[in-house]
PDB file of N, CA and C in Angstrom:
ATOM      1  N   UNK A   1      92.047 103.794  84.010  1.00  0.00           N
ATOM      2  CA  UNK A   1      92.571 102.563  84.565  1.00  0.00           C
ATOM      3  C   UNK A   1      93.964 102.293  83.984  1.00  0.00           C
ATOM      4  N   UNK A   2      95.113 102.355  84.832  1.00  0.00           N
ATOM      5  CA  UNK A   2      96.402 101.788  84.402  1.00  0.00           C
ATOM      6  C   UNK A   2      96.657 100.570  83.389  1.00  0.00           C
ATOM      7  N   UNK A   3      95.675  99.649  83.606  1.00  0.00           N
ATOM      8  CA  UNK A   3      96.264  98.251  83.113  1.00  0.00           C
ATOM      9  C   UNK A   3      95.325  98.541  81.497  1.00  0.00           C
ATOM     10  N   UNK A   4      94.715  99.431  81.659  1.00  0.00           N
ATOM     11  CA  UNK A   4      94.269  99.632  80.460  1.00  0.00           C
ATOM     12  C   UNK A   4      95.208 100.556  79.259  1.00  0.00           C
ATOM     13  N   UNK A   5      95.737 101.657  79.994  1.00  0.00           N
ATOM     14  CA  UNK A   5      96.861 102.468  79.406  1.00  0.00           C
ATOM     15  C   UNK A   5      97.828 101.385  78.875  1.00  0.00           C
ATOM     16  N   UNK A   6      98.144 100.554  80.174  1.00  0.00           N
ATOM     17  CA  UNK A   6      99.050  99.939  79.664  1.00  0.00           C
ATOM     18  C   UNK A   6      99.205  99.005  77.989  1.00  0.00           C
ATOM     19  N   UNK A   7      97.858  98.579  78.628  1.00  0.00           N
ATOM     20  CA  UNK A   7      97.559  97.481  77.653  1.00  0.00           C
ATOM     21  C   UNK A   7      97.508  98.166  75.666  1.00  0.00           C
ATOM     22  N   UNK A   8      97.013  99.625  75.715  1.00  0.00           N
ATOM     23  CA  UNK A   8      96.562 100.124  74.607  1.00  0.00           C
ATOM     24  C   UNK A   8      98.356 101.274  74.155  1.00  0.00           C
ATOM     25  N   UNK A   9      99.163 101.590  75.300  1.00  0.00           N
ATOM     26  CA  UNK A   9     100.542 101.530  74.629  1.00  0.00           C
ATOM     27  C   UNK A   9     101.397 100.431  74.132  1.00  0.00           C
ATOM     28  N   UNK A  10     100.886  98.990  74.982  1.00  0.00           N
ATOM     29  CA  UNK A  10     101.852  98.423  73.963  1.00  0.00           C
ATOM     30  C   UNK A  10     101.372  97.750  72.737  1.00  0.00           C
ATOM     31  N   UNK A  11      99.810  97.895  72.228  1.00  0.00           N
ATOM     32  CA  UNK A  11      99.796  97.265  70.862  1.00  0.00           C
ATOM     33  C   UNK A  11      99.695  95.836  70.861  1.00  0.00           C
ATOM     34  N   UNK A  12      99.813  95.146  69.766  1.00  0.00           N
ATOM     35  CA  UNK A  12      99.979  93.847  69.784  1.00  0.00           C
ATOM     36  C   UNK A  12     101.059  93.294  70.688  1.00  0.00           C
ATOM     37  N   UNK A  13     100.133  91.766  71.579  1.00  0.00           N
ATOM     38  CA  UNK A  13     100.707  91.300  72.538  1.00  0.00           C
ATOM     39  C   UNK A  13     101.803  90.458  71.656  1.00  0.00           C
ATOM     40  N   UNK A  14     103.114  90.437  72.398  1.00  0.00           N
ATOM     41  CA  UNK A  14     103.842  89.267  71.960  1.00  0.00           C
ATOM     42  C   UNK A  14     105.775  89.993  72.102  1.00  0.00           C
ATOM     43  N   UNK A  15     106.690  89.461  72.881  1.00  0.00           N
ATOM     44  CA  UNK A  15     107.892  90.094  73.476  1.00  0.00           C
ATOM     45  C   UNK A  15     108.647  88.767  73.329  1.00  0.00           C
ATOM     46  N   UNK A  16     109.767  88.949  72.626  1.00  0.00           N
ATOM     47  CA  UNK A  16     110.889  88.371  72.359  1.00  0.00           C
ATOM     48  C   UNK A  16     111.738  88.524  73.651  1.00  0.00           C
ATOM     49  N   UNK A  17     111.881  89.787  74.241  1.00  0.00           N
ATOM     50  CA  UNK A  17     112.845  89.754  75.370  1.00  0.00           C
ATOM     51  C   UNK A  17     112.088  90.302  76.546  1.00  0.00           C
ATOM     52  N   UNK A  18     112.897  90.569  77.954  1.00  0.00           N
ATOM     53  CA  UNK A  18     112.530  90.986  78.979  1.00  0.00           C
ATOM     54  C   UNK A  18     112.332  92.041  79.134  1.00  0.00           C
ATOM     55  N   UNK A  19     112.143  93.158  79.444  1.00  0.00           N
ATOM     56  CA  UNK A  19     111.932  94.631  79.638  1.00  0.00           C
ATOM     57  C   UNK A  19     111.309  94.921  80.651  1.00  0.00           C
ATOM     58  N   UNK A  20     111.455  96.153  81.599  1.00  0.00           N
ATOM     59  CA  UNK A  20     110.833  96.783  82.247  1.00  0.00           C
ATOM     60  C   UNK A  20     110.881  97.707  81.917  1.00  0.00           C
ATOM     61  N   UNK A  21     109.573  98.750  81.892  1.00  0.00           N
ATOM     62  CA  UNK A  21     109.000  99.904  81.382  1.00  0.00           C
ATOM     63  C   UNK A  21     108.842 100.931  82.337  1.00  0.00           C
ATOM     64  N   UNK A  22     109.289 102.257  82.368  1.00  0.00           N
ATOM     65  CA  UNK A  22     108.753 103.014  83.221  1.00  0.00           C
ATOM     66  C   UNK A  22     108.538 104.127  82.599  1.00  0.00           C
ATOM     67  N   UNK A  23     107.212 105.154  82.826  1.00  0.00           N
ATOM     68  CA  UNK A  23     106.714 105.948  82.846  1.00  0.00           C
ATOM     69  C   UNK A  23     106.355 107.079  84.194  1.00  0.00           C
ATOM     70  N   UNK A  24     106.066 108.543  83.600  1.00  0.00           N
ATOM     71  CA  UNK A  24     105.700 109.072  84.672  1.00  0.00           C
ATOM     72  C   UNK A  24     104.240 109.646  84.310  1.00  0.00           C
ATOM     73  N   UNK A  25     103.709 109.244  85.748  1.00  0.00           N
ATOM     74  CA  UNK A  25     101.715 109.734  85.923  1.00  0.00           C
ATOM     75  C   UNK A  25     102.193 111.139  86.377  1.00  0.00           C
ATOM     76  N   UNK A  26     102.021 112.085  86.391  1.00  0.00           N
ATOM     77  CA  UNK A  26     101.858 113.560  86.734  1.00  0.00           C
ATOM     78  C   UNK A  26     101.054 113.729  87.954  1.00  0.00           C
ATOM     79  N   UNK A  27     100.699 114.999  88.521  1.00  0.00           N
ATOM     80  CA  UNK A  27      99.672 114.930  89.705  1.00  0.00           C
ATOM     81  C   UNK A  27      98.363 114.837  88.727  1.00  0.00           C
ATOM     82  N   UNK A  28      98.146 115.417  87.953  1.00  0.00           N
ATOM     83  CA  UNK A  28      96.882 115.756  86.746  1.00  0.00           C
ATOM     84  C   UNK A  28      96.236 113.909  86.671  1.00  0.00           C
ATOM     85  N   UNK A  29      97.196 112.931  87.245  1.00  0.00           N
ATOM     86  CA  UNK A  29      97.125 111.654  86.538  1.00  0.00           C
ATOM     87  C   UNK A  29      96.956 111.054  84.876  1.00  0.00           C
ATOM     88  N   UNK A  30      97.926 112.237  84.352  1.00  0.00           N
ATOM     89  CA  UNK A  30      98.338 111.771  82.955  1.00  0.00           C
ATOM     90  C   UNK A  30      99.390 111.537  82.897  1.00  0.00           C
ATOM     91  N   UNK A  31      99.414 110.205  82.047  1.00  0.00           N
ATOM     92  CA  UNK A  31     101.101 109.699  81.416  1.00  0.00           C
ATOM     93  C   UNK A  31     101.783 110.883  80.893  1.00  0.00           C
ATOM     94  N   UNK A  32     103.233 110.820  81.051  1.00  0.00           N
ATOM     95  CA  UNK A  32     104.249 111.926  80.545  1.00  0.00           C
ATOM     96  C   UNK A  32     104.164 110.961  79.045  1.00  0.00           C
ATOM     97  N   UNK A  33     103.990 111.551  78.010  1.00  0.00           N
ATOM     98  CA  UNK A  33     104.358 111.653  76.750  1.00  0.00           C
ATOM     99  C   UNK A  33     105.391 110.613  76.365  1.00  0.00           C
ATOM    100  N   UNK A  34     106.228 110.693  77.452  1.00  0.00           N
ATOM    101  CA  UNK A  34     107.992 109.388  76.824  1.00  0.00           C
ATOM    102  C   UNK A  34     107.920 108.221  78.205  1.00  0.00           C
ATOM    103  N   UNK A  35     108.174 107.167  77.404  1.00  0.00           N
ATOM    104  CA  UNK A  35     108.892 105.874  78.160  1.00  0.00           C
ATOM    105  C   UNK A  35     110.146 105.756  78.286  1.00  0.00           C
ATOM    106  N   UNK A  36     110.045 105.130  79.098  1.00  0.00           N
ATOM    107  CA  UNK A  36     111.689 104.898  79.154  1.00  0.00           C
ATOM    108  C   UNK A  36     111.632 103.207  79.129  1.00  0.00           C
ATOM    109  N   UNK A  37     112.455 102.318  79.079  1.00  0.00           N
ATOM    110  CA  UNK A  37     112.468 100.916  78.782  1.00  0.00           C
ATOM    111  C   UNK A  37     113.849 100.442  79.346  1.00  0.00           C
ATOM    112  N   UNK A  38     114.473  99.781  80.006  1.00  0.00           N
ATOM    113  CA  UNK A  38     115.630  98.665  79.969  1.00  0.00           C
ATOM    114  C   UNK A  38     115.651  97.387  80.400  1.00  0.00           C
ATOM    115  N   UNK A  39     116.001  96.296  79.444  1.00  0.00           N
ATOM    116  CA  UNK A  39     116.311  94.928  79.273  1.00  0.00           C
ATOM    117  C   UNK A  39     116.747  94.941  80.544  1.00  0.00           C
ATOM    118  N   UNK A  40     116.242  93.410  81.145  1.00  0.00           N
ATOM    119  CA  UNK A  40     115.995  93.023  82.518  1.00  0.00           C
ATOM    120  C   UNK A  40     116.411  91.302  82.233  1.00  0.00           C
ATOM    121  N   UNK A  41     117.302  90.825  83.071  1.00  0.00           N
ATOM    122  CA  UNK A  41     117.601  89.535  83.228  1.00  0.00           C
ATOM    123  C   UNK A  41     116.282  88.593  83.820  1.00  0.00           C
ATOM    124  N   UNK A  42     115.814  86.935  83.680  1.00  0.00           N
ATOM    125  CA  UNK A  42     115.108  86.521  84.665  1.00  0.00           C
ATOM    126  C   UNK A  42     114.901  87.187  85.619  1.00  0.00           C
ATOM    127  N   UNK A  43     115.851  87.166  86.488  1.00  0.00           N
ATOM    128  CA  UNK A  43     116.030  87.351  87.904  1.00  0.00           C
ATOM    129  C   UNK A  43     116.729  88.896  88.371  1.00  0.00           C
ATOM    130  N   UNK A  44     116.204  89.720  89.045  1.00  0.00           N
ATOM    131  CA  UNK A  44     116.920  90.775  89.675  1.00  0.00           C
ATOM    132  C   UNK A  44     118.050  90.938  89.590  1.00  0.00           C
ATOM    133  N   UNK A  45     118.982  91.785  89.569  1.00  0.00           N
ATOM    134  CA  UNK A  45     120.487  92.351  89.710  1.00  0.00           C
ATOM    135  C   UNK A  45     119.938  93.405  90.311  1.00  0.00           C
ATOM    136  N   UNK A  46     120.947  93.242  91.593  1.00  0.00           N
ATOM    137  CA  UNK A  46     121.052  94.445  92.881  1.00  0.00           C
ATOM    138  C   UNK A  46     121.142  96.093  92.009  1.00  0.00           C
ATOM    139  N   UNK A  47     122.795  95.910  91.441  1.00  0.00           N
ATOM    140  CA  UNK A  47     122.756  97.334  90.790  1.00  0.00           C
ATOM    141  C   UNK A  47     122.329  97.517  89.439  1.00  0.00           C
ATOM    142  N   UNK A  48     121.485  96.968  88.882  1.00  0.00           N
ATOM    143  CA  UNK A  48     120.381  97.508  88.158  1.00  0.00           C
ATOM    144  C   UNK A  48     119.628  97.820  88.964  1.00  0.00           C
ATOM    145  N   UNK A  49     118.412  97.001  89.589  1.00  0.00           N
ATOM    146  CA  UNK A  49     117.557  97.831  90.591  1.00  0.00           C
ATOM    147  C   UNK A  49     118.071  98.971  90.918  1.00  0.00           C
ATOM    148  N   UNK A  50     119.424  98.723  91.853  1.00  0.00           N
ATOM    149  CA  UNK A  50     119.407 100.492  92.565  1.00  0.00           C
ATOM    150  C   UNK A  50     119.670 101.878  91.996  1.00  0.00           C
ATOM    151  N   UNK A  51     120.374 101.287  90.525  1.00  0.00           N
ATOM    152  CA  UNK A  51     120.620 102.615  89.343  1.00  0.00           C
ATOM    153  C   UNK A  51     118.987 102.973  88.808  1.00  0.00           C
ATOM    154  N   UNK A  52     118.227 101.992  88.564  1.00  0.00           N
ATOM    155  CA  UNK A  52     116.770 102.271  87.930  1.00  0.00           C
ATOM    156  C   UNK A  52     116.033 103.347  88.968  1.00  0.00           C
ATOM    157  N   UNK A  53     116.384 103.183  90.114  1.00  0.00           N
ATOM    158  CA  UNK A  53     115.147 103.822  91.328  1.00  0.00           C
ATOM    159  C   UNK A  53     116.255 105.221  91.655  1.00  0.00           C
ATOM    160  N   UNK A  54     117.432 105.196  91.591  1.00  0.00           N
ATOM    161  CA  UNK A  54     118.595 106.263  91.965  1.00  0.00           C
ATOM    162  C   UNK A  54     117.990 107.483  90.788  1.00  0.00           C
ATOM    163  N   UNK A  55     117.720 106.807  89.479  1.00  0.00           N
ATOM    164  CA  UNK A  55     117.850 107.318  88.552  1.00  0.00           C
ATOM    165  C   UNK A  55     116.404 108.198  88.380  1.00  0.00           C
ATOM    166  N   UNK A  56     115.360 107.256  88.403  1.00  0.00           N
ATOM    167  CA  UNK A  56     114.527 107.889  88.583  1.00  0.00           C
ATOM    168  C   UNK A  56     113.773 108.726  90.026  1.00  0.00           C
ATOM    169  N   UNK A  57     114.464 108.671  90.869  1.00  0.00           N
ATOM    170  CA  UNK A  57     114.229 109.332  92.397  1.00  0.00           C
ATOM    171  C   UNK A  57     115.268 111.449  91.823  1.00  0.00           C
ATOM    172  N   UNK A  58     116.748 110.950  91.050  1.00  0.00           N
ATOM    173  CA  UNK A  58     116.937 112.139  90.508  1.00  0.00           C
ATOM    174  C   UNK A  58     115.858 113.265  89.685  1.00  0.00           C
ATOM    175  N   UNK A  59     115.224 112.167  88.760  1.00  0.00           N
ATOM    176  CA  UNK A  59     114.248 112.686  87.768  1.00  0.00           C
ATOM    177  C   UNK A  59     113.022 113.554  88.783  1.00  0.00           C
ATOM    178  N   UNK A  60     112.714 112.531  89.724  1.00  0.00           N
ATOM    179  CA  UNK A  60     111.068 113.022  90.217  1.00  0.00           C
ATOM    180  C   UNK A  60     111.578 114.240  90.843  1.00  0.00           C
ATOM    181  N   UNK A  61     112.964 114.465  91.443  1.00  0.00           N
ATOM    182  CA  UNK A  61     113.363 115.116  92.320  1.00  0.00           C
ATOM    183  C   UNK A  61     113.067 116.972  91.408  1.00  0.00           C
ATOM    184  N   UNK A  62     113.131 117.070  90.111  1.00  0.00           N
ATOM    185  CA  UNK A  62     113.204 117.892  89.242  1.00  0.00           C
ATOM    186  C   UNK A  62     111.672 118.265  88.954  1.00  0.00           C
ATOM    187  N   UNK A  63     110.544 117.339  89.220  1.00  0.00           N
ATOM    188  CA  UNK A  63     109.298 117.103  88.799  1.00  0.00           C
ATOM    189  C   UNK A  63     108.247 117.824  89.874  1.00  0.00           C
ATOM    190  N   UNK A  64     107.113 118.045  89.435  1.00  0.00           N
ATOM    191  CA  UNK A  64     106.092 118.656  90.399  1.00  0.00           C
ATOM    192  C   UNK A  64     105.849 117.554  91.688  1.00  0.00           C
ATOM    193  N   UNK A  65     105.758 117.962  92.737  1.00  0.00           N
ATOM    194  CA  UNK A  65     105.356 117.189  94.118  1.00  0.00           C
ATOM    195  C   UNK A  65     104.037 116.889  93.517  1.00  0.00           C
ATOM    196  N   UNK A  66     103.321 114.920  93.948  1.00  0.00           N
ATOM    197  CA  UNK A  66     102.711 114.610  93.516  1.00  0.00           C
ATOM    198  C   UNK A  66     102.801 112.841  92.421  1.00  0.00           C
ATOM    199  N   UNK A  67     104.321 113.606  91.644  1.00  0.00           N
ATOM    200  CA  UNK A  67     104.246 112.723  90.071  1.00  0.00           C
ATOM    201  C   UNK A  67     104.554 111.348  90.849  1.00  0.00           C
ATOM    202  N   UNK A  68     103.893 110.278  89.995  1.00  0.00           N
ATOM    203  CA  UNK A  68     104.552 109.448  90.465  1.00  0.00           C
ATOM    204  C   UNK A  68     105.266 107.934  89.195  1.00  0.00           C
ATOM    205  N   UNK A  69     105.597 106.877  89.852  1.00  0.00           N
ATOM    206  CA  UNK A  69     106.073 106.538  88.187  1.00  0.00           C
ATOM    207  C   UNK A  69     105.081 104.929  88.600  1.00  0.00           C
ATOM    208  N   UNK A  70     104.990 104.742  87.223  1.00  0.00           N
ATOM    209  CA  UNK A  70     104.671 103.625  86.523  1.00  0.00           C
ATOM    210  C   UNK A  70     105.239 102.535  86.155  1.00  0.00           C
ATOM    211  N   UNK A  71     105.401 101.131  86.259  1.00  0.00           N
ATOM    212  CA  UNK A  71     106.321 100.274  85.891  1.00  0.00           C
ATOM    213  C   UNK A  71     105.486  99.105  85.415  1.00  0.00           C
ATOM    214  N   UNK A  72     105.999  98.518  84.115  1.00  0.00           N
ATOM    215  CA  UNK A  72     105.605  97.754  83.366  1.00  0.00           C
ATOM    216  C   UNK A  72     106.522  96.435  83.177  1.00  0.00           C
ATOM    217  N   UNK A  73     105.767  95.065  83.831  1.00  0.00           N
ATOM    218  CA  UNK A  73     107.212  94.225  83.151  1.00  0.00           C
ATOM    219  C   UNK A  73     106.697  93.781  82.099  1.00  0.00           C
ATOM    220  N   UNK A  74     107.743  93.534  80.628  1.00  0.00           N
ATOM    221  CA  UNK A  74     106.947  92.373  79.330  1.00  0.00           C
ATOM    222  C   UNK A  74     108.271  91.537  79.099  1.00  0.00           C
ATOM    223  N   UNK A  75     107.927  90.421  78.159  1.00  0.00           N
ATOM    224  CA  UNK A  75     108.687  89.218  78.325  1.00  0.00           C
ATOM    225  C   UNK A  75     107.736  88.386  78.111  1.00  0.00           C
ATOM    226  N   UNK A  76     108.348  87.553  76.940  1.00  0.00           N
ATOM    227  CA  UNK A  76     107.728  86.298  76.763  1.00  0.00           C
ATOM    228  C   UNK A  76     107.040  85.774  77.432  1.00  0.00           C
ATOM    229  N   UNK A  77     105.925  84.445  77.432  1.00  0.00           N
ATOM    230  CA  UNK A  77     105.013  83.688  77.978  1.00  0.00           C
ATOM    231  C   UNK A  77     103.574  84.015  77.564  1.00  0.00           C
ATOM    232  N   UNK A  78     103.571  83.011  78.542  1.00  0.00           N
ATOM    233  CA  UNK A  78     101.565  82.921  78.647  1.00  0.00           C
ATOM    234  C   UNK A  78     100.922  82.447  80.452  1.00  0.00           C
ATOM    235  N   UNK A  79     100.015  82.610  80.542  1.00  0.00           N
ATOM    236  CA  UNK A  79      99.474  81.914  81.147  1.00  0.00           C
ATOM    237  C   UNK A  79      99.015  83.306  82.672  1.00  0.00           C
ATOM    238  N   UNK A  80      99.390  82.769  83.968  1.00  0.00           N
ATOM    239  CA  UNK A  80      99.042  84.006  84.946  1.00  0.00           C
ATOM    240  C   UNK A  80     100.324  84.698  85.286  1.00  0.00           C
ATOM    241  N   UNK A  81     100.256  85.592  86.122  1.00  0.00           N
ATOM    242  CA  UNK A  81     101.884  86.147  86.506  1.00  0.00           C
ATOM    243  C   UNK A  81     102.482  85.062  86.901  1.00  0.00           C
ATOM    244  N   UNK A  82     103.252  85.037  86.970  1.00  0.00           N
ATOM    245  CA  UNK A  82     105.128  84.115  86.952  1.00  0.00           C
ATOM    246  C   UNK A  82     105.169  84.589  88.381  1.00  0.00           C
ATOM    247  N   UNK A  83     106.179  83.693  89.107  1.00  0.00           N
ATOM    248  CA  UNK A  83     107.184  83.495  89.868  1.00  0.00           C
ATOM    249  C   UNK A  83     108.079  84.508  89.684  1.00  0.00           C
ATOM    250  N   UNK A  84     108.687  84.625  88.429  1.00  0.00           N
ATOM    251  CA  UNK A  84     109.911  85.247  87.928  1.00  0.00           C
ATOM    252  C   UNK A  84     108.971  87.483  87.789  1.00  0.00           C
ATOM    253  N   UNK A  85     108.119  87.174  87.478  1.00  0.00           N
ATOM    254  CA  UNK A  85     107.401  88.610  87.954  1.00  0.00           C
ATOM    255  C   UNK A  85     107.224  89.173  89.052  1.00  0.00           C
ATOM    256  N   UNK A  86     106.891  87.818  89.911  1.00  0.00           N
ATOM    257  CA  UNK A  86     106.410  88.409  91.131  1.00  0.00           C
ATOM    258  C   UNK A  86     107.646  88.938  92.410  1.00  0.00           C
ATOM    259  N   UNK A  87     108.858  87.846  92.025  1.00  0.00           N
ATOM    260  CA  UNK A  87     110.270  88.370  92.347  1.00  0.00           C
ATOM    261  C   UNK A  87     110.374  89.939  91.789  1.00  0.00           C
ATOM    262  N   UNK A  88     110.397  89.865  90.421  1.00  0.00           N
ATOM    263  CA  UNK A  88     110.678  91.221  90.143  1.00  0.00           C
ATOM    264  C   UNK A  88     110.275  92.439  91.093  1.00  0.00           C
ATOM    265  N   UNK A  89     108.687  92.211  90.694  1.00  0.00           N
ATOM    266  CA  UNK A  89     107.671  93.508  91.222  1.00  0.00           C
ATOM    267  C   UNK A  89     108.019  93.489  93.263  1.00  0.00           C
ATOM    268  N   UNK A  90     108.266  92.811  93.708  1.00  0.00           N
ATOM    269  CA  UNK A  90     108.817  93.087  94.872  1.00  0.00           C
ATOM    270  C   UNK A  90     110.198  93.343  95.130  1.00  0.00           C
ATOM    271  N   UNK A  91     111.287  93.067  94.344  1.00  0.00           N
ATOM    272  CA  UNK A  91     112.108  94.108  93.976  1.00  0.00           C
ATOM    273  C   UNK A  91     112.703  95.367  94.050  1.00  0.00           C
ATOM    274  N   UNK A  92     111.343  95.607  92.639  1.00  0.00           N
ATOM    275  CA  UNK A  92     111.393  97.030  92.571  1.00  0.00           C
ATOM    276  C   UNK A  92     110.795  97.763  93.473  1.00  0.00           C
ATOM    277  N   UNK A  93     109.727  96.944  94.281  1.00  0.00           N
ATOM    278  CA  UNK A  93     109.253  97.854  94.993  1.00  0.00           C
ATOM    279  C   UNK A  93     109.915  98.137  96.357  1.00  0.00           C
ATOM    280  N   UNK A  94     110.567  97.137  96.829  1.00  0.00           N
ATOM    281  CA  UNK A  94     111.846  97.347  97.911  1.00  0.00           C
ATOM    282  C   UNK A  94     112.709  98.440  97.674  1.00  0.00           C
ATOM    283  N   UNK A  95     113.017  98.306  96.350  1.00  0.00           N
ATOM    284  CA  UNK A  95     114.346  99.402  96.230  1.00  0.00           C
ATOM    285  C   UNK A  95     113.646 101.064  95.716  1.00  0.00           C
ATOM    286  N   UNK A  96     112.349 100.919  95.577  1.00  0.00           N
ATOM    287  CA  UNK A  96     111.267 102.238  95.368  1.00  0.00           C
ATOM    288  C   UNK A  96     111.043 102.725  96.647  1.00  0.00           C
ATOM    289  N   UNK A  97     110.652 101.787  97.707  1.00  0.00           N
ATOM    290  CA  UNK A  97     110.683 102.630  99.143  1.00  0.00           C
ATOM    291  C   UNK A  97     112.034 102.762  99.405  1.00  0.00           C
ATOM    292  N   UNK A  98     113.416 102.268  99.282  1.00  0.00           N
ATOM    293  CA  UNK A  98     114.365 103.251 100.066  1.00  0.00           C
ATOM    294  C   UNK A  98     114.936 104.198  99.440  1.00  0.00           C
ATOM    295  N   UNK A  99     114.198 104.654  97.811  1.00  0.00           N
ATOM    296  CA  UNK A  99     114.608 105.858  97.617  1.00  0.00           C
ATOM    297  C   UNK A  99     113.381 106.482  97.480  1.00  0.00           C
ATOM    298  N   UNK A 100     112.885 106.149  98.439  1.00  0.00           N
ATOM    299  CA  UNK A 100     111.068 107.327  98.312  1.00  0.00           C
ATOM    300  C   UNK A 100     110.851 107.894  96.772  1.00  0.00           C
ATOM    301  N   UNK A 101     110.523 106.556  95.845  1.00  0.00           N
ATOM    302  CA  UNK A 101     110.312 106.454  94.672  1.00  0.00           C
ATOM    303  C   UNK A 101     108.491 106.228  94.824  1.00  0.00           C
ATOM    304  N   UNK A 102     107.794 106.740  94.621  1.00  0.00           N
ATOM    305  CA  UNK A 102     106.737 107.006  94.496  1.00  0.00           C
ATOM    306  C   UNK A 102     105.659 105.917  93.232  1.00  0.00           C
ATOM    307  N   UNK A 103     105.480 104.797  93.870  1.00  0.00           N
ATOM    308  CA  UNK A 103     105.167 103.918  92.622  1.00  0.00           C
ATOM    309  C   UNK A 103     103.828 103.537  92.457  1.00  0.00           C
ATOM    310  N   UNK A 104     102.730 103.513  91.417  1.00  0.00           N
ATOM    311  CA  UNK A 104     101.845 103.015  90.993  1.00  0.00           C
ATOM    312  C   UNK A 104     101.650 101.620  91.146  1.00  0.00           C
ATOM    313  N   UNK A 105     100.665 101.071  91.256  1.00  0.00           N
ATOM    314  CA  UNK A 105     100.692  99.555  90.962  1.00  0.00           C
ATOM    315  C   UNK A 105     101.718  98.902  89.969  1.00  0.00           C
ATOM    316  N   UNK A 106     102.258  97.744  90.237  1.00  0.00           N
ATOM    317  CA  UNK A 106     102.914  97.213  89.211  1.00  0.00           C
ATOM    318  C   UNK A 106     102.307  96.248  88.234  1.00  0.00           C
ATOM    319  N   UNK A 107     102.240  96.420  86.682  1.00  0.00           N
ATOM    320  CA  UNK A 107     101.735  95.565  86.087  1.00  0.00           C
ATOM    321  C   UNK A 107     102.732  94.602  84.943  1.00  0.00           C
ATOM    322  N   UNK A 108     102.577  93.802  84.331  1.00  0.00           N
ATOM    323  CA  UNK A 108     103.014  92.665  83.602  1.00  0.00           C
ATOM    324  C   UNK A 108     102.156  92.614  82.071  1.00  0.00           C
ATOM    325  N   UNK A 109     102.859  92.313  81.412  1.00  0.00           N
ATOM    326  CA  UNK A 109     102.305  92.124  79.956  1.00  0.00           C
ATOM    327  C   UNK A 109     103.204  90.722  79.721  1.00  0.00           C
ATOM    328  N   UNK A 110     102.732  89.691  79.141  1.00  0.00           N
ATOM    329  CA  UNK A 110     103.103  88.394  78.382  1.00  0.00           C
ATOM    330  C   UNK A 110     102.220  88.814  77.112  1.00  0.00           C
ATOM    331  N   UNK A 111     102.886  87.577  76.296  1.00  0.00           N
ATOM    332  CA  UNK A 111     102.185  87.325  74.826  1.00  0.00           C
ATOM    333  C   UNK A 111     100.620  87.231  74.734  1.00  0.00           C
ATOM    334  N   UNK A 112      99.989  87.023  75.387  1.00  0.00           N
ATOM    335  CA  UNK A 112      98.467  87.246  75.971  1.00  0.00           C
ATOM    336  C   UNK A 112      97.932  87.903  76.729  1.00  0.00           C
ATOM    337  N   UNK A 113      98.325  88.629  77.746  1.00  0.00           N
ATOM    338  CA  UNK A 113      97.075  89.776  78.256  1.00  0.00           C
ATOM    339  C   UNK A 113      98.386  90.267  79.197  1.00  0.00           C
ATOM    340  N   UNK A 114      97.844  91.743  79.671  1.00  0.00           N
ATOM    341  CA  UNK A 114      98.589  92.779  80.287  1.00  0.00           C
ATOM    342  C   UNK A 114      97.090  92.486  81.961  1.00  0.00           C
ATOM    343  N   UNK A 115      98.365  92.414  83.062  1.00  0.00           N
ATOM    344  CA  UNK A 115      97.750  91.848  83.851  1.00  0.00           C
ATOM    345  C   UNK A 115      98.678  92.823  85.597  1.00  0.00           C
ATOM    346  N   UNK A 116      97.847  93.033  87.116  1.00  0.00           N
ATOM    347  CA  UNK A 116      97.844  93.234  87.854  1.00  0.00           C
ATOM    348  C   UNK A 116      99.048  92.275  88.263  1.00  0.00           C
ATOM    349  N   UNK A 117     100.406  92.757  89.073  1.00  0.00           N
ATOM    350  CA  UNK A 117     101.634  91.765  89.571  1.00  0.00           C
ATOM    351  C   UNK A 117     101.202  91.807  91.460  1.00  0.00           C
ATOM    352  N   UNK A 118     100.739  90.538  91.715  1.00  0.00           N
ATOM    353  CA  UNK A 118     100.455  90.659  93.291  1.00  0.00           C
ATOM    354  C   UNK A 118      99.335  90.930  93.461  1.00  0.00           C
TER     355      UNK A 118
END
């Protein structure tokens, strides 16, 4: 279960800043070994999104047919997914279909539980 991976890479709950996390699932459906991570404003920026999905659409392009990636948002709070998540995770996932970025469910981590976005 993803939200479980998720939950047991990041350790103790609790994020000072914003981040989105991405990983790659393999066809095997194992995590690749390395994360990758970059600081994320509230709110979307166009060319961040389109460098994050450009960037990783290069990567998969190198990778076995199949892999696909993983995305994690964390950032302060509590309570259920945010507003400010749920912007995100549709987002990324806009700018994942127009570079036939291949994406897993999107999940969320706050200072209290790692949770399903949507």
């Amino acid at each position: 279960d993803l939200r479980d991976r998720w939950r047991a890479l990041m350790g103790p709950l609790g994020f000072g800043t914003r981040l989105v996390w991405f990983g790659l699932i393999g066809p095997d459906r194992c995590f690749a070994k390395k994360l990758g991570q970059m600081e994320i404003h509230a709110r979307p920026r166009g060319r961040l999104v389109w460098n994050l999905m450009s960037s990783l659409r290069t990567l998969l392009d190198d990778l076995e047919p199949g892999t696909t990636v993983a995305l994690l948002l964390t950032g302060p709070g509590r309570g259920p997914v945010s507003t400010v998540e749920l912007v995100w995770s549709k987002s990324l996932t806009a700018m994942a279909e127009r570079f036939a970025v291949p994406l897993e469910p999107i999940f969320r981590a706050n200072d209290e539980s790692v949770a399903l976005v949507g």
